[in-house]
N, C-alpha and C. Protein backbone atom coordinates (compact mmCIF):
# COMPACT_ATOMS: atom_id res chain seq x y z
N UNK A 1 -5.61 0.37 19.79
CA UNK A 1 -6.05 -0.36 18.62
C UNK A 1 -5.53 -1.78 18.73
N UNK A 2 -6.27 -2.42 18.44
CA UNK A 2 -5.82 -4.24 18.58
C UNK A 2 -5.24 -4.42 17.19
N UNK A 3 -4.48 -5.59 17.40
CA UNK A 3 -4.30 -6.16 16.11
C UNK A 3 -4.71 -6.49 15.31
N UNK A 4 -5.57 -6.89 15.46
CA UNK A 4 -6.39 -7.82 14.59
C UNK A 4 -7.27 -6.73 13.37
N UNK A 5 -7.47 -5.40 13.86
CA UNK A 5 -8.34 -4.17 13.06
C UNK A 5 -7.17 -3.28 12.67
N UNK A 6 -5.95 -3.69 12.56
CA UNK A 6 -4.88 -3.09 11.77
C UNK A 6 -4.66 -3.44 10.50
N UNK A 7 -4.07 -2.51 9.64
CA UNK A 7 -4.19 -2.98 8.11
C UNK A 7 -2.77 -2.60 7.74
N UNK A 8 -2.73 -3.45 6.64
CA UNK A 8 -1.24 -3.64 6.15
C UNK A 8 -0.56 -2.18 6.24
N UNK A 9 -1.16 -0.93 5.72
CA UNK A 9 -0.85 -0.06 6.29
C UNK A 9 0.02 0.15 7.25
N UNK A 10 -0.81 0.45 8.42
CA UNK A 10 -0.81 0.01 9.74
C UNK A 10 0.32 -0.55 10.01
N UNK A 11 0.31 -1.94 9.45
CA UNK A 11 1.99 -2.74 9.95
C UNK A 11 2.82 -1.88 8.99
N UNK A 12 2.66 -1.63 8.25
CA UNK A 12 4.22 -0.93 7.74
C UNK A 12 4.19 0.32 8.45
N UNK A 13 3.50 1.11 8.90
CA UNK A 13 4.19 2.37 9.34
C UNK A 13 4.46 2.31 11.21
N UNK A 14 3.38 0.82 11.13
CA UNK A 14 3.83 0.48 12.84
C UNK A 14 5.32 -0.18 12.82
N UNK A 15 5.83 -0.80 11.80
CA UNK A 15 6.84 -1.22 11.89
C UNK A 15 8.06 -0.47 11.61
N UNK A 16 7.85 0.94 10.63
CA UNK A 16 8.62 1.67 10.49
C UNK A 16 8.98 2.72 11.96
N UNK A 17 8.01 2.94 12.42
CA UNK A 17 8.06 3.55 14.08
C UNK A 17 9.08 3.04 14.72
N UNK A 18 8.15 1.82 14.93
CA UNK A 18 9.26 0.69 16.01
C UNK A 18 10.76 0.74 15.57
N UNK A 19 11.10 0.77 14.43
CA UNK A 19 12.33 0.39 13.88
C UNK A 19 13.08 2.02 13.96
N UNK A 20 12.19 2.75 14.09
CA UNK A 20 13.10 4.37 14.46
C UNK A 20 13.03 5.23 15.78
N UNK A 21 12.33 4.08 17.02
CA UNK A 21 12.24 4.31 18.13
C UNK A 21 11.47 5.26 18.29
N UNK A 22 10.09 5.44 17.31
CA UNK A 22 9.12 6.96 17.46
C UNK A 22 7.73 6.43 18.03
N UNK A 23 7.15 7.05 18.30
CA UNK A 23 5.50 6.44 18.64
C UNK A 23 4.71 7.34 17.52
N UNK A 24 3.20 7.40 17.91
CA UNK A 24 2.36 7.85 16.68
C UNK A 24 2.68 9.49 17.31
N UNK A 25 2.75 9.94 18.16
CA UNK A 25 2.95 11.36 18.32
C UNK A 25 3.82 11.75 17.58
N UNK A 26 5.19 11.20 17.56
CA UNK A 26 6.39 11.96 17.07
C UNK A 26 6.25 11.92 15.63
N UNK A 27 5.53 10.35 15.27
CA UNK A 27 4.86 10.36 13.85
C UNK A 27 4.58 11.63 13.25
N UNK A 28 3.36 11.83 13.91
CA UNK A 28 1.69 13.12 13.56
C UNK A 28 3.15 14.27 13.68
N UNK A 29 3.72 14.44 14.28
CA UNK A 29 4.86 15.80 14.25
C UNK A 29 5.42 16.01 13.38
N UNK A 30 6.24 15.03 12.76
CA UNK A 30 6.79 14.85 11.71
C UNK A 30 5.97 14.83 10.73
N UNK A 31 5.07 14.69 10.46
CA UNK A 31 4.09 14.11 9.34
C UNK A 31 3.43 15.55 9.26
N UNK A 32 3.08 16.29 10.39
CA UNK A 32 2.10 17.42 10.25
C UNK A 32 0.61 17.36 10.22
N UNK A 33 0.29 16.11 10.76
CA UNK A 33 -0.82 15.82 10.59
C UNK A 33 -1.50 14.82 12.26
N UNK A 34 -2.62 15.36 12.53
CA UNK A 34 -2.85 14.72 14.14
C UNK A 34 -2.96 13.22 14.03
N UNK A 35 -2.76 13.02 15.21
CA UNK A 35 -2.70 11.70 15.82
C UNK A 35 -3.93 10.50 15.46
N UNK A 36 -4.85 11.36 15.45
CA UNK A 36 -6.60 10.35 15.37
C UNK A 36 -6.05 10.50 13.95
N UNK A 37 -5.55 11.26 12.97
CA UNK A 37 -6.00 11.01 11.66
C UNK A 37 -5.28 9.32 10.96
N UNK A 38 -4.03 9.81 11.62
CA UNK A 38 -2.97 8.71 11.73
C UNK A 38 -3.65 7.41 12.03
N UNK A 39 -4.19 7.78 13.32
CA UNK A 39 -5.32 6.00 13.72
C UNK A 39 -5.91 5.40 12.87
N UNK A 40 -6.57 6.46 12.40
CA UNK A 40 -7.55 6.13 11.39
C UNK A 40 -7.45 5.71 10.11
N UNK A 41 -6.09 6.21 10.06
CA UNK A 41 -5.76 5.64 8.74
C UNK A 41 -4.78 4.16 8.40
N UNK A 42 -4.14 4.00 9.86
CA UNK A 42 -3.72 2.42 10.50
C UNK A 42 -5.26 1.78 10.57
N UNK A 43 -6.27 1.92 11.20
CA UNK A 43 -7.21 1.35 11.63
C UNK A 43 -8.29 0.71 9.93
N UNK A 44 -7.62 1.50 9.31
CA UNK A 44 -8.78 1.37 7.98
C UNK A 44 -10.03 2.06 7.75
N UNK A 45 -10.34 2.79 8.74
CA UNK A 45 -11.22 4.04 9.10
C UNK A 45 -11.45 5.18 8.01
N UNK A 46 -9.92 5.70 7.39
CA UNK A 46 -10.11 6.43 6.37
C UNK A 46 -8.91 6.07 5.78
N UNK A 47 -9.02 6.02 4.13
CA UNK A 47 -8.42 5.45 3.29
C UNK A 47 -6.98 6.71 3.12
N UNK A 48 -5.99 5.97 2.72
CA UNK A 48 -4.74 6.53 2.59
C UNK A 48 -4.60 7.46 1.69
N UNK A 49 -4.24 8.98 1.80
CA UNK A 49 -4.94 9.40 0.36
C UNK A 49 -3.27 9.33 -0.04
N UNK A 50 -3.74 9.41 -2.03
CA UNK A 50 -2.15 9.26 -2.17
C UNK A 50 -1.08 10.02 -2.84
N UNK A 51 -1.28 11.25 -2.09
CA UNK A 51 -0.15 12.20 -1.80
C UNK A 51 0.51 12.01 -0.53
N UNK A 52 -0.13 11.23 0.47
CA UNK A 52 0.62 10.92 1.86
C UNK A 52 1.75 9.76 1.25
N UNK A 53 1.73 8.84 0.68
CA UNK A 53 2.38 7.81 -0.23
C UNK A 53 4.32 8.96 -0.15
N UNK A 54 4.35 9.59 -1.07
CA UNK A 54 5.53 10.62 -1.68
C UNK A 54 5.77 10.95 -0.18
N UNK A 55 5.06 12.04 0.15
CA UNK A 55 5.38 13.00 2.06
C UNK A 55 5.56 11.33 2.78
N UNK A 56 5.49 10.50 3.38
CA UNK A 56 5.80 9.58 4.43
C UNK A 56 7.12 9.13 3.37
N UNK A 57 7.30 8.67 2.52
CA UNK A 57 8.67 8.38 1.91
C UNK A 57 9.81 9.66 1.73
N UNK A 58 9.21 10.66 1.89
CA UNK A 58 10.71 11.98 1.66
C UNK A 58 10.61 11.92 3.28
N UNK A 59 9.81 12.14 4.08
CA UNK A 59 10.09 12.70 5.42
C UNK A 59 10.75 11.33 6.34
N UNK A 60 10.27 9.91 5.80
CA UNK A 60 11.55 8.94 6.47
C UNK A 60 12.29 8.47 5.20
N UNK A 61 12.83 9.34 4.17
CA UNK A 61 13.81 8.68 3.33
C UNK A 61 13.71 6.94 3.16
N UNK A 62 12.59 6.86 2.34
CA UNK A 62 12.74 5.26 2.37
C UNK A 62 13.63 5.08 1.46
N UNK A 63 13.60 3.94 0.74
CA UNK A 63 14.92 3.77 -0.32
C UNK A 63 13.31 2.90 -1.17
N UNK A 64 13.99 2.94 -2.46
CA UNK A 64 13.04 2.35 -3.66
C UNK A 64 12.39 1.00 -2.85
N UNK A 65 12.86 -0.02 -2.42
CA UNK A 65 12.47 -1.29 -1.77
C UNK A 65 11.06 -0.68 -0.66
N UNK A 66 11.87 0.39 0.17
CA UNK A 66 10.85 0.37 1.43
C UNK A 66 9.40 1.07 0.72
N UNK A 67 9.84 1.87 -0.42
CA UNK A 67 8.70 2.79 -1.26
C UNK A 67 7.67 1.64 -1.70
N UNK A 68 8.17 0.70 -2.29
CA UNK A 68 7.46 0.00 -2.82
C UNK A 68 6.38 -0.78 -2.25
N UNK A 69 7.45 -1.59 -0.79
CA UNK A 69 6.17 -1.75 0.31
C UNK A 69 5.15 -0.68 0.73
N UNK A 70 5.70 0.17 1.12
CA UNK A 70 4.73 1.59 1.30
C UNK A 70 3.43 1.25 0.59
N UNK A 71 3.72 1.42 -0.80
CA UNK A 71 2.81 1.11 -2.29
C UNK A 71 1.95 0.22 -2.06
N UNK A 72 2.44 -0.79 -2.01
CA UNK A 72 1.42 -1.75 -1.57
C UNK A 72 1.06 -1.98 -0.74
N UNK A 73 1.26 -1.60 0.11
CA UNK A 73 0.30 -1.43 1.87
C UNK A 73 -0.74 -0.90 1.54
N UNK A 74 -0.56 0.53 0.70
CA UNK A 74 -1.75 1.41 0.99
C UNK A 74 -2.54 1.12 -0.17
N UNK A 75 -1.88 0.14 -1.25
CA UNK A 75 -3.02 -0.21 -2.06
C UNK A 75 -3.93 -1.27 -1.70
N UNK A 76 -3.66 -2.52 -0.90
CA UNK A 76 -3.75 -3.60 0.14
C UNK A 76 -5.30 -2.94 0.61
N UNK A 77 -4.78 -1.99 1.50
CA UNK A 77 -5.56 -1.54 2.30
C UNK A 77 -6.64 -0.31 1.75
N UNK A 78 -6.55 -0.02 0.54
CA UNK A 78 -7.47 0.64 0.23
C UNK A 78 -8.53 0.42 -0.68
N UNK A 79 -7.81 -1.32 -0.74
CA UNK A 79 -8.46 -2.17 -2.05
C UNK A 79 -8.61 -1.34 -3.11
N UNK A 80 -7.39 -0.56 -3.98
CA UNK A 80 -7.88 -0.20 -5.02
C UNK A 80 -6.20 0.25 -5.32
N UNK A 81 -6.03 -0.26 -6.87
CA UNK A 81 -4.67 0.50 -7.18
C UNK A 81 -4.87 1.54 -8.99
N UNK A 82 -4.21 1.71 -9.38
CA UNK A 82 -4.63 2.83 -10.61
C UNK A 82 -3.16 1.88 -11.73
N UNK A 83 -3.27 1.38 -12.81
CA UNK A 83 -2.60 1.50 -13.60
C UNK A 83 -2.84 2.01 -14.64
N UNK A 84 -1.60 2.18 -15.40
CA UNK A 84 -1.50 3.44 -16.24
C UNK A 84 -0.94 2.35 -17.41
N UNK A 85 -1.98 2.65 -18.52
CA UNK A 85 -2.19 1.61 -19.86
C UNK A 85 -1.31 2.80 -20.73
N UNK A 86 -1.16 4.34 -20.64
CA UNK A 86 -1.22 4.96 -21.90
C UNK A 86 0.57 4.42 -22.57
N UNK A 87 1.14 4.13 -21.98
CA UNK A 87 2.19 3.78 -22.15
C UNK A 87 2.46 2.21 -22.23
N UNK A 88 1.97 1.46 -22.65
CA UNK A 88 1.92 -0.15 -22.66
C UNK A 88 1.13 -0.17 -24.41
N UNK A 89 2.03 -1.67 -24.29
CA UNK A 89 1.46 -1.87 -26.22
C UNK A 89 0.42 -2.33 -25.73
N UNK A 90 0.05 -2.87 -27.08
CA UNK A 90 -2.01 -2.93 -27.05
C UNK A 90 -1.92 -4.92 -26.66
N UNK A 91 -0.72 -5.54 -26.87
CA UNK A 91 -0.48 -6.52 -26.08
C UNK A 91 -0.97 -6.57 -24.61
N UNK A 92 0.26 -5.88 -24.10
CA UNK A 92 -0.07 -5.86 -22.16
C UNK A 92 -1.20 -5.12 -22.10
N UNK A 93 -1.84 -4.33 -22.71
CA UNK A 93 -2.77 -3.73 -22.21
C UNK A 93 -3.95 -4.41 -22.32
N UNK A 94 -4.01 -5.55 -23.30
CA UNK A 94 -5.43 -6.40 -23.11
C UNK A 94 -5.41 -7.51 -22.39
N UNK A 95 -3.43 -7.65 -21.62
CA UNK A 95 -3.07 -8.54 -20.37
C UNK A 95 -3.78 -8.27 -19.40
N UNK A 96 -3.45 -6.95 -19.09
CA UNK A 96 -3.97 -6.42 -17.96
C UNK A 96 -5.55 -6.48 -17.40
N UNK A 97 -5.89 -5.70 -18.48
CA UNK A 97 -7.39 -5.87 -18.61
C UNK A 97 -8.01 -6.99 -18.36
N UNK A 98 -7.67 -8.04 -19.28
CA UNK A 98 -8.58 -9.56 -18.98
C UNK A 98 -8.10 -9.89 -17.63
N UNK A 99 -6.84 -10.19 -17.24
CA UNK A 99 -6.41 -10.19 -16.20
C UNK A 99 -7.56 -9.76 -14.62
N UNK A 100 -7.80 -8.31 -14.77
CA UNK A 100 -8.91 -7.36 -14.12
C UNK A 100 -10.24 -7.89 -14.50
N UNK A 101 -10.51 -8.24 -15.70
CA UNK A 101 -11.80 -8.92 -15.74
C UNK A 101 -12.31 -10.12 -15.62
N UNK A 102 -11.30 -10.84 -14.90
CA UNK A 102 -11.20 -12.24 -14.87
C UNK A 102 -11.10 -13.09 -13.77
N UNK A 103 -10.56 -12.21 -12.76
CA UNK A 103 -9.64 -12.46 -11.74
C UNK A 103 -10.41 -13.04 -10.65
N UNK A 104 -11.82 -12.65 -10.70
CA UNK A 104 -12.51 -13.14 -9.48
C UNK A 104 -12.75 -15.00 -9.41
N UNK A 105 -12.79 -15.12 -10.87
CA UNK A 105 -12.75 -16.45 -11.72
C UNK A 105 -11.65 -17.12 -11.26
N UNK A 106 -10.29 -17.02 -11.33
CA UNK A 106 -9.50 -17.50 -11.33
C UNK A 106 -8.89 -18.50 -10.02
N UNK A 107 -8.90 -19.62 -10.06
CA UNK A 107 -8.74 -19.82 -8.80
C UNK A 107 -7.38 -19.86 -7.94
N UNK A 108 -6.93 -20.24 -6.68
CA UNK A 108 -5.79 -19.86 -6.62
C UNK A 108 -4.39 -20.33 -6.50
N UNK A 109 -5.00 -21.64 -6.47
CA UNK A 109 -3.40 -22.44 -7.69
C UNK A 109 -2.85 -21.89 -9.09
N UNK A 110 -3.98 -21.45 -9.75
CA UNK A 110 -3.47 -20.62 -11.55
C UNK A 110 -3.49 -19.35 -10.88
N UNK A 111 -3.92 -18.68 -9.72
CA UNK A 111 -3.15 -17.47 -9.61
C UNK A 111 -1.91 -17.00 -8.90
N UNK A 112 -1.59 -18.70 -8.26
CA UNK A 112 0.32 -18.56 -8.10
C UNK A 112 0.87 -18.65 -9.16
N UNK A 113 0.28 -19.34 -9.75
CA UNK A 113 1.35 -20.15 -11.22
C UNK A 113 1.42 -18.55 -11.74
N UNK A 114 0.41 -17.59 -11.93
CA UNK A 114 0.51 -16.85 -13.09
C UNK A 114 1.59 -15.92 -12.26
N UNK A 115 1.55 -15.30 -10.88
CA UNK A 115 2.18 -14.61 -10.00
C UNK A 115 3.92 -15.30 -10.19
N UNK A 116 4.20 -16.43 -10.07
CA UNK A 116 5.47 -16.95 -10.31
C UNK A 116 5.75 -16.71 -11.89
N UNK A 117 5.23 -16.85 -12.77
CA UNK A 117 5.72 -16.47 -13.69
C UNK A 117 5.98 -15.37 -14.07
N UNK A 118 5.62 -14.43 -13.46
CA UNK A 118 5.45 -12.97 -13.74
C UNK A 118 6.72 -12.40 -12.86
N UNK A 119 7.30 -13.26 -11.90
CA UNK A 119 8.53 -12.82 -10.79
C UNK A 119 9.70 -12.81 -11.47
């Protein structure tokens, strides 16, 4: 697989490998799951499903930081994330929303500004 058809995915669990001296075999072993599926799911081929998210964080013990990248790799790469309004006042929740309905609009100087303020 080239670089260039790798997805954020991809770099985080290619980089988590590298950093524990494993390749995609010892991966798919550990993981329980074959090798092509693994490709495919570095490659962008088939989307991350997300119960693999929890199993790749207990089976290499990430810590909250590495979870979080995890998170957003596979949301990155699956172009799609899920938030959960039922618990948010009716404030953030019509943040959010316009936010989502807006966003394509927005250009991307006001969408650092809004990203820095939000850090």
């Amino acid at each position: 697989m080239t670089l260039d058809r790798i997805t954020e995915y991809g770099r985080f669990v290619r980089d988590l490998r590298k950093n524990r001296n494993e390749n995609l075999d010892m991966m798919s072993k550990k993981m329980g799951v074959s090798i092509s599926f693994l490709s495919n799911l570095e490659s962008g081929k088939k989307q991350v499903p997300s119960d693999f998210i929890d199993k790749l964080a207990l089976v290499y013990n990430l810590d909250n930081v590495a979870k979080m990248r995890l998170i957003n790799s596979v949301e990155l790469t699956n172009n799609k994330t899920v938030i959960r309004l039922n618990n948010l006042s009716p404030s953030k929740k019509n943040l959010v929303l316009n936010i989502a309905r807006n966003i394509e609009n927005i250009d991307d100087k006001k969408a650092e500004e809004l990203l820095n303020m939000l850090k």
